[in-house]
PDB file of N, CA and C in Angstrom:
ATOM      1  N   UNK A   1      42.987 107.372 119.431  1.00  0.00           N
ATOM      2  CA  UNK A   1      44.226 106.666 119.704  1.00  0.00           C
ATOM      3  C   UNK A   1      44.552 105.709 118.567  1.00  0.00           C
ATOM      4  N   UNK A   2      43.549 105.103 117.886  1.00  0.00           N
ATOM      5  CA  UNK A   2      44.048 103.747 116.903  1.00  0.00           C
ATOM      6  C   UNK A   2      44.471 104.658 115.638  1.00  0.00           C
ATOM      7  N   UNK A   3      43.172 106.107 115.793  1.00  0.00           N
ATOM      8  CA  UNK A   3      44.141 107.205 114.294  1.00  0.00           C
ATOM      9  C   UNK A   3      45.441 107.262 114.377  1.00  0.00           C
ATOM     10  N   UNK A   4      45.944 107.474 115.070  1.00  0.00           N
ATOM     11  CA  UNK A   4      47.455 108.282 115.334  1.00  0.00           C
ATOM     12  C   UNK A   4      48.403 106.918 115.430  1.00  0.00           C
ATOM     13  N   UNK A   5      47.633 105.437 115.765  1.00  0.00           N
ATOM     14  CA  UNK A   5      48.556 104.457 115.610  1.00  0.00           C
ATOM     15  C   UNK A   5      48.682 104.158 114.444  1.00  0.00           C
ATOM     16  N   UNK A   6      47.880 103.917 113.033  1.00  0.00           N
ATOM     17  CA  UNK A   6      48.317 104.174 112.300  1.00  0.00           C
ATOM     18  C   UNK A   6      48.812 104.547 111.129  1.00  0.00           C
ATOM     19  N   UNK A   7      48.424 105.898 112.142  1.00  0.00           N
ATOM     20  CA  UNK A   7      49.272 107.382 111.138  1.00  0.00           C
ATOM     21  C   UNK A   7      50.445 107.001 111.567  1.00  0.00           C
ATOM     22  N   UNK A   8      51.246 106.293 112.608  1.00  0.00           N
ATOM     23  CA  UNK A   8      52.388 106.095 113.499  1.00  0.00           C
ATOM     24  C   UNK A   8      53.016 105.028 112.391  1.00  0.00           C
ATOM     25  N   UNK A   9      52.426 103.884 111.985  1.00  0.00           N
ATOM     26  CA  UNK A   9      52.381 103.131 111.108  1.00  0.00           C
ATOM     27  C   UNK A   9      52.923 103.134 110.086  1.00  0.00           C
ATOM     28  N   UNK A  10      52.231 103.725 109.099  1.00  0.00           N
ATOM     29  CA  UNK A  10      52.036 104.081 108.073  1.00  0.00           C
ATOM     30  C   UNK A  10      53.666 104.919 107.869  1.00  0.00           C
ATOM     31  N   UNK A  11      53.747 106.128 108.845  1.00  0.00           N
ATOM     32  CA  UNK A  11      55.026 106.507 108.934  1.00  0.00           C
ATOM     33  C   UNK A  11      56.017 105.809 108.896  1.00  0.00           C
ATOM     34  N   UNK A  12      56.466 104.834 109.801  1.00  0.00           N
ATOM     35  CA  UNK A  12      57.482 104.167 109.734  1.00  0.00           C
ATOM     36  C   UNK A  12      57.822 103.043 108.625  1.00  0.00           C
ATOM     37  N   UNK A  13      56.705 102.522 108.226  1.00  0.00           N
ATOM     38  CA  UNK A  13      56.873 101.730 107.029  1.00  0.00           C
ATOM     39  C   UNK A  13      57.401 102.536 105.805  1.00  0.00           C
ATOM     40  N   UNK A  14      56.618 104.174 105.586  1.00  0.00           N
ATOM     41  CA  UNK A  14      57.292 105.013 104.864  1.00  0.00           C
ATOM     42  C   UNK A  14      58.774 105.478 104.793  1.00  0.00           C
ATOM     43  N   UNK A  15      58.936 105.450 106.388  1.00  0.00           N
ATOM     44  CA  UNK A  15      60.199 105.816 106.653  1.00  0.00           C
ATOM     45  C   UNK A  15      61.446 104.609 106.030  1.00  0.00           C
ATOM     46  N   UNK A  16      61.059 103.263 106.310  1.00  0.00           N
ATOM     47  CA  UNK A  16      62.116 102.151 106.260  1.00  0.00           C
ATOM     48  C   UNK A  16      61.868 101.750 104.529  1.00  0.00           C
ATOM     49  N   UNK A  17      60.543 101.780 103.744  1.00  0.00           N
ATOM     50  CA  UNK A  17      61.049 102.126 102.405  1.00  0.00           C
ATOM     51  C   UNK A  17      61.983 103.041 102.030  1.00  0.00           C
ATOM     52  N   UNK A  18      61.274 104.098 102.233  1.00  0.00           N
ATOM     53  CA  UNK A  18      62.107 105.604 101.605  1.00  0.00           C
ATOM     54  C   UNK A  18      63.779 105.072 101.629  1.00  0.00           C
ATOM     55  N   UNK A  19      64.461 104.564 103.055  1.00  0.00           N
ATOM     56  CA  UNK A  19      65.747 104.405 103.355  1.00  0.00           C
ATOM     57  C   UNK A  19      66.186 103.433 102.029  1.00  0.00           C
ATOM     58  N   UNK A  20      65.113 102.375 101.725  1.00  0.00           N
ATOM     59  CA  UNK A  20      65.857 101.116 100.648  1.00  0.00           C
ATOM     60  C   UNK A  20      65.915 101.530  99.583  1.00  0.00           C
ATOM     61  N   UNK A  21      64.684 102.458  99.460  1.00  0.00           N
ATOM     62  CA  UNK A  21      64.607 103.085  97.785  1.00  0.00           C
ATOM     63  C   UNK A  21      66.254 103.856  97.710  1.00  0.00           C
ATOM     64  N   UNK A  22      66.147 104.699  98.527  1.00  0.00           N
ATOM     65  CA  UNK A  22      67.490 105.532  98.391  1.00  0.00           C
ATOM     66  C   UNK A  22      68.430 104.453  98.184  1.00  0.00           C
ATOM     67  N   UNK A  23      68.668 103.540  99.191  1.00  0.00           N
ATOM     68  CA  UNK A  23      70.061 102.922  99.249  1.00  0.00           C
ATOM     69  C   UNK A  23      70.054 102.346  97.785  1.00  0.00           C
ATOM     70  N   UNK A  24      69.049 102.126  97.093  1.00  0.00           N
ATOM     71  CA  UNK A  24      68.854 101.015  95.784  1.00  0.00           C
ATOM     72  C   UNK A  24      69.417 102.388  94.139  1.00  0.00           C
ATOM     73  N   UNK A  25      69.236 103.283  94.543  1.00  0.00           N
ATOM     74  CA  UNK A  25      69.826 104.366  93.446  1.00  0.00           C
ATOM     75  C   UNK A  25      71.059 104.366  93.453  1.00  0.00           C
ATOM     76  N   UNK A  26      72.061 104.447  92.480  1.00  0.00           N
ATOM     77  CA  UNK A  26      73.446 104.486  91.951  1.00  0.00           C
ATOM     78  C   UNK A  26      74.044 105.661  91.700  1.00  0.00           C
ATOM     79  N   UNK A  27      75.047 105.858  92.593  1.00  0.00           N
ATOM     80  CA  UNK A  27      75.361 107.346  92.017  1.00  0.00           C
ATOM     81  C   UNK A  27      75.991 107.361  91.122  1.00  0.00           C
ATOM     82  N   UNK A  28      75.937 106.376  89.955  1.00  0.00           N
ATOM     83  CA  UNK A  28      76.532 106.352  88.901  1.00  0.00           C
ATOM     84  C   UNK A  28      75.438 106.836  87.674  1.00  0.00           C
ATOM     85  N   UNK A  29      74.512 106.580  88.167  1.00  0.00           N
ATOM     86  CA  UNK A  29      73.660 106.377  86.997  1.00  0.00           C
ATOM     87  C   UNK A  29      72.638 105.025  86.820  1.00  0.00           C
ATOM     88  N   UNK A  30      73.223 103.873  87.796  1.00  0.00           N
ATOM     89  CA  UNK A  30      73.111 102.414  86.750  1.00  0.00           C
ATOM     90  C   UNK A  30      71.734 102.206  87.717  1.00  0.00           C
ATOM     91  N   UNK A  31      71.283 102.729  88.850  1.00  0.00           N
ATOM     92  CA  UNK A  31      70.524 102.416  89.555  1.00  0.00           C
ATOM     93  C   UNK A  31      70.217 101.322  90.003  1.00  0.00           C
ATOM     94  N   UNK A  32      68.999 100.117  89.285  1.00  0.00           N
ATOM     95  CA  UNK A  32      68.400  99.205  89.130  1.00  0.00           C
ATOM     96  C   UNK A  32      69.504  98.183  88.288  1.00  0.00           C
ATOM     97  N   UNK A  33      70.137  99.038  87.566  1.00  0.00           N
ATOM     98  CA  UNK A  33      70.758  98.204  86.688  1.00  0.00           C
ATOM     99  C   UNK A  33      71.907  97.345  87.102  1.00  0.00           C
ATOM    100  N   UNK A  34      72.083  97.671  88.475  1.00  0.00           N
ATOM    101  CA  UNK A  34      73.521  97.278  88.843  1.00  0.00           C
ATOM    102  C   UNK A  34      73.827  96.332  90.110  1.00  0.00           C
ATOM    103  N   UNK A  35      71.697  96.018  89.428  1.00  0.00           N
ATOM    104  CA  UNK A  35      72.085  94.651  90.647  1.00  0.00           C
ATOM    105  C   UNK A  35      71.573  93.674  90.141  1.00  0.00           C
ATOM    106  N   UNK A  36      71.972  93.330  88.973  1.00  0.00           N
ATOM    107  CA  UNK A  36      71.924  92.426  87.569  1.00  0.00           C
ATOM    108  C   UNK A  36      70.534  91.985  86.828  1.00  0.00           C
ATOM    109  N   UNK A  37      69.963  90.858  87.505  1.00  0.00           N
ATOM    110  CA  UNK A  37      68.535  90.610  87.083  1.00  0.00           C
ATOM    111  C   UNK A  37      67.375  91.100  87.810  1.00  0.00           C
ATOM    112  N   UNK A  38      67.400  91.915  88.681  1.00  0.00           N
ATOM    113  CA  UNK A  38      66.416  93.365  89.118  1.00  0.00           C
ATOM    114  C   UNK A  38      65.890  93.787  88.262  1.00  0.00           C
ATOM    115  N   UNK A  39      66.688  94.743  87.042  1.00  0.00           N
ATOM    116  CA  UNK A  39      66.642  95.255  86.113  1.00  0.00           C
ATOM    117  C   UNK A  39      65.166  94.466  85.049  1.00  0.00           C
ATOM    118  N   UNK A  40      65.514  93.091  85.220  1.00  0.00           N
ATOM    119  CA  UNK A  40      65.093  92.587  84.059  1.00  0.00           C
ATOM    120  C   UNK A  40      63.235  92.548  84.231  1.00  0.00           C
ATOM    121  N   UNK A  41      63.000  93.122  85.332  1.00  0.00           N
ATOM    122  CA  UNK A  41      61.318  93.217  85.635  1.00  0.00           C
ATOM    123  C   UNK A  41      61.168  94.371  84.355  1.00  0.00           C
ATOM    124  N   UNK A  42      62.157  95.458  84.116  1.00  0.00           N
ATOM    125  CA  UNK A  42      61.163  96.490  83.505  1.00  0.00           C
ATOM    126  C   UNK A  42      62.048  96.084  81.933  1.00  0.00           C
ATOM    127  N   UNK A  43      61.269  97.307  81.195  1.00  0.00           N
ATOM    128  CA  UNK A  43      61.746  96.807  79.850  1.00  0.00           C
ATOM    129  C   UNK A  43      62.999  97.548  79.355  1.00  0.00           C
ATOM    130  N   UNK A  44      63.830  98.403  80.270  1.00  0.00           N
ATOM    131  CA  UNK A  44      64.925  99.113  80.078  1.00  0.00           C
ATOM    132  C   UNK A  44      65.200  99.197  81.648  1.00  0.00           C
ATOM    133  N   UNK A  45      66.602  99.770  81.535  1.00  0.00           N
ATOM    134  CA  UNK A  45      67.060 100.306  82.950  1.00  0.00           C
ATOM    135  C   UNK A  45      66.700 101.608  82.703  1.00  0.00           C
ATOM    136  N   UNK A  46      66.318 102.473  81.494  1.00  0.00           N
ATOM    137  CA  UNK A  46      65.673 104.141  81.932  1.00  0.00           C
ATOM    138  C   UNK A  46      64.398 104.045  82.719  1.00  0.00           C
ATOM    139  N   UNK A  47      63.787 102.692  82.241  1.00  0.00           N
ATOM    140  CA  UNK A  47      62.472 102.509  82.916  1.00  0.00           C
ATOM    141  C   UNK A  47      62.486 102.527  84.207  1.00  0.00           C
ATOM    142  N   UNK A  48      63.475 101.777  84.498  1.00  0.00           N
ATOM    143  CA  UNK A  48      63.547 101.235  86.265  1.00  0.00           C
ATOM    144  C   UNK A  48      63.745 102.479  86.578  1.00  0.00           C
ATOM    145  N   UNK A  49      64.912 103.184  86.270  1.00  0.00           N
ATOM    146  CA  UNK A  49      65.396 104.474  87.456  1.00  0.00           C
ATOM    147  C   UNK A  49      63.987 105.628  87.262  1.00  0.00           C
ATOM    148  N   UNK A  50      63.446 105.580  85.816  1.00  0.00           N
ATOM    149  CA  UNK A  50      61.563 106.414  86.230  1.00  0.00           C
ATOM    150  C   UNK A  50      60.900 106.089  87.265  1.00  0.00           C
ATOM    151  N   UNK A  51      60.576 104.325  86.909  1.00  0.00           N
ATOM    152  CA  UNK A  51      60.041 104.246  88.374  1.00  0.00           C
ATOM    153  C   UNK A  51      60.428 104.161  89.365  1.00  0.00           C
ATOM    154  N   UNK A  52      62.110 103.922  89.982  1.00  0.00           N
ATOM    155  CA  UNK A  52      62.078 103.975  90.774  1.00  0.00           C
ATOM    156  C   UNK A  52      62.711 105.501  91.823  1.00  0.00           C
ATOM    157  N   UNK A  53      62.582 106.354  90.619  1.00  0.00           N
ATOM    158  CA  UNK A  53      62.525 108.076  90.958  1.00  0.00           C
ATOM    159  C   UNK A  53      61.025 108.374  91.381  1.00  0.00           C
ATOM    160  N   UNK A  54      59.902 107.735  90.768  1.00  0.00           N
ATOM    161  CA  UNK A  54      58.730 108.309  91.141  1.00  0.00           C
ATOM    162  C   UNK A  54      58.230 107.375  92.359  1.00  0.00           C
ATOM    163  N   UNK A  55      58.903 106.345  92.518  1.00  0.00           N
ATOM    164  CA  UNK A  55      58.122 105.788  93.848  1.00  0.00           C
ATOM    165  C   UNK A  55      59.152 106.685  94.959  1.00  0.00           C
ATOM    166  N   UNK A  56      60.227 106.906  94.671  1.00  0.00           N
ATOM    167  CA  UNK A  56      61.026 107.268  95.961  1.00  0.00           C
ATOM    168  C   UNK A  56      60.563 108.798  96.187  1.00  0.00           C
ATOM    169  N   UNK A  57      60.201 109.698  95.266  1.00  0.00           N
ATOM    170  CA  UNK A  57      59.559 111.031  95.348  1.00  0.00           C
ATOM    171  C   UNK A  57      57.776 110.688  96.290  1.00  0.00           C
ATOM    172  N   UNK A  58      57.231 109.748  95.877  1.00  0.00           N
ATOM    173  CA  UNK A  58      55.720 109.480  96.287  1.00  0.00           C
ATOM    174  C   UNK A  58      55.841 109.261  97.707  1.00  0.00           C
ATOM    175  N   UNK A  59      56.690 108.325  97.993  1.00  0.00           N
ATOM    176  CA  UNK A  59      57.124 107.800  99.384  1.00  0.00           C
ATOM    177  C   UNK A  59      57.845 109.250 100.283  1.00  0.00           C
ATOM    178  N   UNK A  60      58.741 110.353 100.204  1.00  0.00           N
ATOM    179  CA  UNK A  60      59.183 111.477  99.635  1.00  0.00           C
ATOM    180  C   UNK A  60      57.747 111.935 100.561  1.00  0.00           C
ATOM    181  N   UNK A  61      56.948 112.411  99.783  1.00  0.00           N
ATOM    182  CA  UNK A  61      55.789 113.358  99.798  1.00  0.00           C
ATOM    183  C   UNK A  61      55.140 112.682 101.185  1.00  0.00           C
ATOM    184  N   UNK A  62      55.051 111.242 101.083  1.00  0.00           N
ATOM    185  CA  UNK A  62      53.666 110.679 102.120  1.00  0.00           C
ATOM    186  C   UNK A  62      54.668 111.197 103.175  1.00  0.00           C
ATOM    187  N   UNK A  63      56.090 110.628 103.850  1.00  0.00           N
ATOM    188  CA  UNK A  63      57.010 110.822 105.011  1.00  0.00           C
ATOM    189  C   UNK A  63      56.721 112.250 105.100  1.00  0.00           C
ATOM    190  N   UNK A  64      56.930 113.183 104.485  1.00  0.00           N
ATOM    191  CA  UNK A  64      57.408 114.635 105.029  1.00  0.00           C
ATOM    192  C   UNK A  64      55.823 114.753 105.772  1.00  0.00           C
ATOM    193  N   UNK A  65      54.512 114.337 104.851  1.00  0.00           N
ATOM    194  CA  UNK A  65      53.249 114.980 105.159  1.00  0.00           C
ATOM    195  C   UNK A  65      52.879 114.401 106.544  1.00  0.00           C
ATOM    196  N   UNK A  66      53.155 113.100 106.748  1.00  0.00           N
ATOM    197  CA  UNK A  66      52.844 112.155 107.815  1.00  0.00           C
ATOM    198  C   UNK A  66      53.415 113.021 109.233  1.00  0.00           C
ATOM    199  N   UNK A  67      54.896 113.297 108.708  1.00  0.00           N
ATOM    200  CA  UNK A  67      55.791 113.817 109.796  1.00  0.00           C
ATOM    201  C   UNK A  67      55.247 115.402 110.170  1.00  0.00           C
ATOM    202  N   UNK A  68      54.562 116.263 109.229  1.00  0.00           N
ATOM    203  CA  UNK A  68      54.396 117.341 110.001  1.00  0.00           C
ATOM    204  C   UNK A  68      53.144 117.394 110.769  1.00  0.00           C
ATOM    205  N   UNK A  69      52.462 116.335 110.203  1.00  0.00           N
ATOM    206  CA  UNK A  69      51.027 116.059 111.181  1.00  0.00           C
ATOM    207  C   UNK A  69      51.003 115.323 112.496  1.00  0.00           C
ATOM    208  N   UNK A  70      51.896 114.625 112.455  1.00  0.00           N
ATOM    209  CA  UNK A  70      52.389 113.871 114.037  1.00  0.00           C
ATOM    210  C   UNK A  70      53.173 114.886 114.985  1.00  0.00           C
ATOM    211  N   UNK A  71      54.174 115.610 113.677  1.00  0.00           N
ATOM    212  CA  UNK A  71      54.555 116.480 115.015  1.00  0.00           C
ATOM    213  C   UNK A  71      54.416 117.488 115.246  1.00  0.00           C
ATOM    214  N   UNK A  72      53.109 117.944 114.800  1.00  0.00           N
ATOM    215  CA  UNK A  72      52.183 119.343 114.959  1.00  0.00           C
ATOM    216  C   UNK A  72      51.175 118.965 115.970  1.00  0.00           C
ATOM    217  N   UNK A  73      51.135 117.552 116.121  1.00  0.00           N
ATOM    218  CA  UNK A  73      49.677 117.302 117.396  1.00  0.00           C
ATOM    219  C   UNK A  73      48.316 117.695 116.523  1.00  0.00           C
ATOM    220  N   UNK A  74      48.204 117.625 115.590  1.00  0.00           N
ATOM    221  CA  UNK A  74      46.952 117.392 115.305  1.00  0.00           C
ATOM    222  C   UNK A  74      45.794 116.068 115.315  1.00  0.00           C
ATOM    223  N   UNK A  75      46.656 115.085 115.794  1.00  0.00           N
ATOM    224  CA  UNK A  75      45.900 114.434 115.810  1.00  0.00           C
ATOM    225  C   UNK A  75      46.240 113.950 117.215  1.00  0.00           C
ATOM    226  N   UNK A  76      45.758 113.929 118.559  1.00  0.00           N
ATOM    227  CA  UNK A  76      45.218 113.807 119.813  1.00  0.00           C
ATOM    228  C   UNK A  76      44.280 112.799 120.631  1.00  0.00           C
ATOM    229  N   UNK A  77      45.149 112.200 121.627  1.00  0.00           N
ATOM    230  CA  UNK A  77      44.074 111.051 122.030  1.00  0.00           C
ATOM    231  C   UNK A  77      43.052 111.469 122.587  1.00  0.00           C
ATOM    232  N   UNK A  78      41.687 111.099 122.683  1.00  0.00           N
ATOM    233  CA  UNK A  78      41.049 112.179 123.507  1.00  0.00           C
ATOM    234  C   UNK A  78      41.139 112.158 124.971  1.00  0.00           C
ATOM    235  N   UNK A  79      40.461 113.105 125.890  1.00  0.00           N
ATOM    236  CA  UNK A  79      41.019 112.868 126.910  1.00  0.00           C
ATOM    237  C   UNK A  79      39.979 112.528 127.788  1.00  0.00           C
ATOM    238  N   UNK A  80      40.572 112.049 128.510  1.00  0.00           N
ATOM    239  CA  UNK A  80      39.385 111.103 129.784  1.00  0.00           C
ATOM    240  C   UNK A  80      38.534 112.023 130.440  1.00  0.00           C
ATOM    241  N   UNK A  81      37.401 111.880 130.218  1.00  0.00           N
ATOM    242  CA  UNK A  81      36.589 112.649 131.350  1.00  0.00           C
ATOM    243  C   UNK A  81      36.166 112.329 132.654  1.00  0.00           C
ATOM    244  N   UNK A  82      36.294 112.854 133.423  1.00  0.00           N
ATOM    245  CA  UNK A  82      36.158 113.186 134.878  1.00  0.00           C
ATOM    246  C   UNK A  82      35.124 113.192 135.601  1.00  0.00           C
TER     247      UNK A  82
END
């Protein structure tokens, strides 16, 4: 039961990044860049939108994997014996 809480966890925190990362990309291009001194952590704005393409792909990978293992039931509370 505490596995699957959190694998439950872990999911949703994945889930409510993944949503900011997305909302934080520009469909212009400017990404990072276009929310003025954000930008100024990395040493370019090509930098920022690398990393912040490879964290949103990483985050990406953990959600989909999390999600087919929760909702395949592989992981099971055990059950009470009798």
């Amino acid at each position: 039961m505490l596995v699957k809480t959190i694998i439950q966890g872990l999911w949703l925190i994945s889930a409510v990044g993944l949503t900011a990362l997305v909302l934080l990309h520009s469909p212009k291009g400017d990404g990072l860049g276009g929310l003025g001194g954000q930008a100024q952590l990395f040493t370019s704005t090509k930098s920022a939108e690398t990393t912040l393409n490879r964290v949103t792909w990483a985050l990406t990978v953990i959600f989909m994997g999390l999600t087919v293992v929760l909702s395949a039931g592989w992981i099971e509370a055990p059950s009470a014996a009798l």
